[in-house]
N, C-alpha and C. Protein backbone atom coordinates (compact mmCIF):
# COMPACT_ATOMS: atom_id res chain seq x y z
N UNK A 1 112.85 35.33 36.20
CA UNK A 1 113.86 34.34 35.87
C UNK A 1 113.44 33.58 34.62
N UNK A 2 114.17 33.35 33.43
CA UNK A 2 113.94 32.88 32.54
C UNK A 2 114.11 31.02 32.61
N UNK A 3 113.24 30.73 31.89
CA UNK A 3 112.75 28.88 32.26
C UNK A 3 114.11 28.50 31.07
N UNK A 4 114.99 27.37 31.54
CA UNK A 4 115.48 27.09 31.03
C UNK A 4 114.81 26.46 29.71
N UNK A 5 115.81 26.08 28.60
CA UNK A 5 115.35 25.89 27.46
C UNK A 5 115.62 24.21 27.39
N UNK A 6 114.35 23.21 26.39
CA UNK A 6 114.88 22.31 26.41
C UNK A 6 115.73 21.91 25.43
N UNK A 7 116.45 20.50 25.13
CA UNK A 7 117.44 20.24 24.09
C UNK A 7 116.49 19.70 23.13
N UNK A 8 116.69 20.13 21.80
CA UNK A 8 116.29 19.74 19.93
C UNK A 8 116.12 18.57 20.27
N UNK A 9 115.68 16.85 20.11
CA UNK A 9 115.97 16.25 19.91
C UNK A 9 117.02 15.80 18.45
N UNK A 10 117.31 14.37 18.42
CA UNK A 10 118.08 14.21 16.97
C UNK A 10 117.25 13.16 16.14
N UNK A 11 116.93 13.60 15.54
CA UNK A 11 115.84 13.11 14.42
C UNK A 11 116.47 12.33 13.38
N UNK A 12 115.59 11.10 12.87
CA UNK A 12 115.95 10.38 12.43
C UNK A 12 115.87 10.48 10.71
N UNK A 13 115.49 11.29 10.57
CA UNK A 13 114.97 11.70 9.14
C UNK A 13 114.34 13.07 9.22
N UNK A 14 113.57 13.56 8.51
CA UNK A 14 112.93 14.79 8.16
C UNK A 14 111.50 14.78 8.27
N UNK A 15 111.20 13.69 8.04
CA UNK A 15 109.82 13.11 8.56
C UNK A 15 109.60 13.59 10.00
N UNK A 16 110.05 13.06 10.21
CA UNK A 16 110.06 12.80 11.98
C UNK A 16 110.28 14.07 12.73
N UNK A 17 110.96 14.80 11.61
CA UNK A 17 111.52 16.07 12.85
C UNK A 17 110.01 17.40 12.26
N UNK A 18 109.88 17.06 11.37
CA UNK A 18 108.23 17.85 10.59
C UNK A 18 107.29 17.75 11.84
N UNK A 19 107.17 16.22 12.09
CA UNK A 19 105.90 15.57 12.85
C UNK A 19 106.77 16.21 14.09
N UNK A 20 107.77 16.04 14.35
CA UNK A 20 107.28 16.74 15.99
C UNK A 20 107.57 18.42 16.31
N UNK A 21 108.05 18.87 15.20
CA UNK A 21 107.64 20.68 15.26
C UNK A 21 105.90 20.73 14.80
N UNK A 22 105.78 20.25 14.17
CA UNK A 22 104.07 20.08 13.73
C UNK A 22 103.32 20.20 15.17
N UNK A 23 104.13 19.56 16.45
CA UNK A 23 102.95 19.25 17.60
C UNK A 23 103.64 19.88 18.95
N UNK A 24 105.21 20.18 18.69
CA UNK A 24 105.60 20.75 19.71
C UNK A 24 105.58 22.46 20.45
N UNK A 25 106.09 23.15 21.42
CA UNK A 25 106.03 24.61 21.32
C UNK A 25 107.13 25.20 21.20
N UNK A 26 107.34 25.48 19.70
CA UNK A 26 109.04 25.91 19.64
C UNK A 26 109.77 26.77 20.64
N UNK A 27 109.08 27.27 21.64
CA UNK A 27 109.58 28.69 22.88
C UNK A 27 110.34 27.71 23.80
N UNK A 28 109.61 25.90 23.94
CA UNK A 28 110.43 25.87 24.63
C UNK A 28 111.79 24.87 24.46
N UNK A 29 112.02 25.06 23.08
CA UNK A 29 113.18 24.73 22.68
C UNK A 29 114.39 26.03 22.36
N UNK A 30 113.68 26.92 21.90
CA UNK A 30 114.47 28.39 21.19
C UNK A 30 114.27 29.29 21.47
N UNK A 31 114.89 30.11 22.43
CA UNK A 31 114.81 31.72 22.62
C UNK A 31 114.59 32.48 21.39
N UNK A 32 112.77 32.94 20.89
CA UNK A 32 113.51 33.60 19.69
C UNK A 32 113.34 35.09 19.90
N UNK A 33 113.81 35.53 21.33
CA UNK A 33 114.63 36.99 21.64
C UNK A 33 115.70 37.07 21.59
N UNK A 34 116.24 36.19 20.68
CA UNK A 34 117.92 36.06 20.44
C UNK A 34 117.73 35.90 19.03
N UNK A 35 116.24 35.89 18.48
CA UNK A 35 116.64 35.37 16.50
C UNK A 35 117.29 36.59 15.67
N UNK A 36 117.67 36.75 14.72
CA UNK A 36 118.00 37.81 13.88
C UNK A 36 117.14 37.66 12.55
N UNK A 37 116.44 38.42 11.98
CA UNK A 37 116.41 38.20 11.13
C UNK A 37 117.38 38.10 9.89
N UNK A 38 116.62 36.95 9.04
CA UNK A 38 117.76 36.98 8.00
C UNK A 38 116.72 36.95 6.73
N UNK A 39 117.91 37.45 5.18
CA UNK A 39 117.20 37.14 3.86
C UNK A 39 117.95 36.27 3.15
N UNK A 40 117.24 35.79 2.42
CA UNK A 40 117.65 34.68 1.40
C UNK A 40 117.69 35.10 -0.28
N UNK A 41 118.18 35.85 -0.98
CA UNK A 41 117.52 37.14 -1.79
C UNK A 41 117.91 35.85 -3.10
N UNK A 42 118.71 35.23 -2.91
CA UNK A 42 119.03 33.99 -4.13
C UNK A 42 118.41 33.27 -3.95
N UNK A 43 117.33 32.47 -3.01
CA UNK A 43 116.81 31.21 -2.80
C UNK A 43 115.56 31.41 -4.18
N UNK A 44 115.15 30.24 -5.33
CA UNK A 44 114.75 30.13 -5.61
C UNK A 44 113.41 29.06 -5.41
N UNK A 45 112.15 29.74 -6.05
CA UNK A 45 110.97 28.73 -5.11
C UNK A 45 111.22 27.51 -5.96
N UNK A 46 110.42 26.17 -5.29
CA UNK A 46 110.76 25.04 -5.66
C UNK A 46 109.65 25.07 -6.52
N UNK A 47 110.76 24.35 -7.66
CA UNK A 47 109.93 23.97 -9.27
C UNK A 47 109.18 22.59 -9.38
N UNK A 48 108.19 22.22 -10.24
CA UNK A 48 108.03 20.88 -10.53
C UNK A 48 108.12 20.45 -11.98
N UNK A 49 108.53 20.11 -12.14
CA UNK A 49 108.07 19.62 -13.81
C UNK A 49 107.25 19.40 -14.27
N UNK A 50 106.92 19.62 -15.49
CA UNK A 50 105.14 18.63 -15.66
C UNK A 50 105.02 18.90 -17.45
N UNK A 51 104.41 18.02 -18.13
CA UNK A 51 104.43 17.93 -19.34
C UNK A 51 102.93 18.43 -19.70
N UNK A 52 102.80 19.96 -20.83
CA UNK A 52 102.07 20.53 -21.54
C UNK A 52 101.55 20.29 -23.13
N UNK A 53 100.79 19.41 -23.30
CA UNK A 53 100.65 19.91 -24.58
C UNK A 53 99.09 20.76 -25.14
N UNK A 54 100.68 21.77 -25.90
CA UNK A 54 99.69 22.88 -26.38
C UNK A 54 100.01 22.23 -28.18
N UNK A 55 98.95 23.47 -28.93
CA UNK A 55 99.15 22.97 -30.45
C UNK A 55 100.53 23.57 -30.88
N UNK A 56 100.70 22.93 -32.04
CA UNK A 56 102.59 23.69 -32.35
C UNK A 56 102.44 25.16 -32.85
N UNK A 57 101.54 25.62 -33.56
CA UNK A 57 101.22 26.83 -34.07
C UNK A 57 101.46 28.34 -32.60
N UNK A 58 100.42 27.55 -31.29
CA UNK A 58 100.84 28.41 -29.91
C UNK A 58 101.96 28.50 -29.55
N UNK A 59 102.47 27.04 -29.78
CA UNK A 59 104.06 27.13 -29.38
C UNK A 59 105.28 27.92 -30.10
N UNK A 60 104.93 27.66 -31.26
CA UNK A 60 105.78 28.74 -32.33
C UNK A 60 105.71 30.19 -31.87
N UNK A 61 104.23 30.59 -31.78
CA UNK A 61 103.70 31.82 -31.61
C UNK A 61 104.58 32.54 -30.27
N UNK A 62 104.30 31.20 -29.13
CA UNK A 62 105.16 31.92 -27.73
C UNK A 62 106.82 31.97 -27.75
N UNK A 63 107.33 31.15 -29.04
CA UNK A 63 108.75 31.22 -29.18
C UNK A 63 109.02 32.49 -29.91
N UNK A 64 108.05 32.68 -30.97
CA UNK A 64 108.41 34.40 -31.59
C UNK A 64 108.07 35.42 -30.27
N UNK A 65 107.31 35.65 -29.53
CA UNK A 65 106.79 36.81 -28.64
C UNK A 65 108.47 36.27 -27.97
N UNK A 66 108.52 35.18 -27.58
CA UNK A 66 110.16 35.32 -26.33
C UNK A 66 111.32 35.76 -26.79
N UNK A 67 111.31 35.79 -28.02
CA UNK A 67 112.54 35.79 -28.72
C UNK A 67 112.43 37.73 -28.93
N UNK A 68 111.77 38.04 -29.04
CA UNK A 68 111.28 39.44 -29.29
C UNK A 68 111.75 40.19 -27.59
N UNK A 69 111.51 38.81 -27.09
CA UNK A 69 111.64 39.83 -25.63
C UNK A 69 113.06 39.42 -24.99
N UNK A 70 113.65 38.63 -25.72
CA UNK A 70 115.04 37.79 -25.23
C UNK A 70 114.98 37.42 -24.21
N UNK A 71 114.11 36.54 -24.04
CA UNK A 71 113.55 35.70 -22.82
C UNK A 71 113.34 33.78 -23.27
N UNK A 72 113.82 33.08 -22.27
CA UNK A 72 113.06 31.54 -22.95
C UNK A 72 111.84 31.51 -23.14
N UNK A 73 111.06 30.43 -23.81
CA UNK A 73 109.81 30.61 -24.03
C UNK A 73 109.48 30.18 -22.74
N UNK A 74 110.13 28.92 -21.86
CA UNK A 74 109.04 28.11 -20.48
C UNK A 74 109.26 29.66 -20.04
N UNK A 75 110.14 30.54 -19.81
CA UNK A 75 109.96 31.09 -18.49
C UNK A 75 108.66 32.80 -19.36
N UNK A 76 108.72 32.78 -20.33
CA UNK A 76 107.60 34.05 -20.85
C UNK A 76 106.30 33.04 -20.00
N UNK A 77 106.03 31.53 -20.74
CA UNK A 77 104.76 30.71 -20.35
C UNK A 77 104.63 31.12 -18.67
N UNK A 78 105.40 30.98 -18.22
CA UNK A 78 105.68 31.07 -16.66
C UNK A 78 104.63 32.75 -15.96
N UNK A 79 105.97 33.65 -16.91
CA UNK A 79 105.11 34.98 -16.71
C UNK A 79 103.48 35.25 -16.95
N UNK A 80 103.23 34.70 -17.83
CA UNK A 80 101.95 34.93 -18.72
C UNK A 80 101.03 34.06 -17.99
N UNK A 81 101.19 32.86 -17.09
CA UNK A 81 100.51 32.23 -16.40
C UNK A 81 99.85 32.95 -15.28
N UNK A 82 101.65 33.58 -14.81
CA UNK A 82 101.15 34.00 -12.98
C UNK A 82 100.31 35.51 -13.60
N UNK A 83 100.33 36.23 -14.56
CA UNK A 83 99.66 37.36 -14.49
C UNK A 83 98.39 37.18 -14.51
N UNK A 84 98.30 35.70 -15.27
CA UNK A 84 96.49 35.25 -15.64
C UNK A 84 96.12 34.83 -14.03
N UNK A 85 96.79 34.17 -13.26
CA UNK A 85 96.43 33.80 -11.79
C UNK A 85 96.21 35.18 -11.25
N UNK A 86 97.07 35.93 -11.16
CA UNK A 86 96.91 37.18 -10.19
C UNK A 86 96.02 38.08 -10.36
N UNK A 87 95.16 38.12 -12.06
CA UNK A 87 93.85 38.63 -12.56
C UNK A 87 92.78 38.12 -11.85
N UNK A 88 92.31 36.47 -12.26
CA UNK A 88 92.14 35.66 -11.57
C UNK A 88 91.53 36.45 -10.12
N UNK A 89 92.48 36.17 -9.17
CA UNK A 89 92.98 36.31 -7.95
C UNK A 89 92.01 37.59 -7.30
N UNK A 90 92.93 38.66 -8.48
CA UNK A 90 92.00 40.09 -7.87
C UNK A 90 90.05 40.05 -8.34
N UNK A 91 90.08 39.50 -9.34
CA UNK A 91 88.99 39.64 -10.03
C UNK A 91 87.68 39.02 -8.99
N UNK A 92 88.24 37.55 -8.32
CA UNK A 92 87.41 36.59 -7.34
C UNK A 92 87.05 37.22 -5.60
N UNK A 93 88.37 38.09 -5.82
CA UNK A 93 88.37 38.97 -4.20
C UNK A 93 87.28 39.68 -3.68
């Protein structure tokens, strides 16, 4: 016999509802032999802003390589970052 399920509470903010999935056991709020999976194939990851200064000569330099590739320059900087992380990454493994 399956244990009944209890009710979500209603949370007062987002705070609050973090802190008590943070400490609760989601099984016994949600059957998840009933979940489906799902995809999100548009969700983009969350950005931050943040201010770089490089010399203007680099910056010129990464506006000719983007323009060559018909790409913006933040998002080439972007590419050229995560490949240096993921070198990085394998190199420390």
């Amino acid at each position: 016999m399956k244990k009944p399920l209890k009710d979500i509470p209603n949370f007062k903010n987002e705070d609050e509802e973090r802190e008590f999935w943070a400490n609760a056991d989601s099984s016994e709020f949600i059957d998840w032999n009933e979940g489906e999976v799902v995809s999100f194939p548009k969700l983009k990851p969350s950005t931050k802003t943040i201010s770089l200064r490089i010399p203007e000569s680099m910056l010129e330099e990464l506006r000719v390589l983007a323009n060559k590739r018909d790409v913006p320059y933040q998002s080439l900087i972007k590419v050229y970052l995560k490949e240096k992380i993921n070198s990085e990454f394998r190199r420390t493994a």
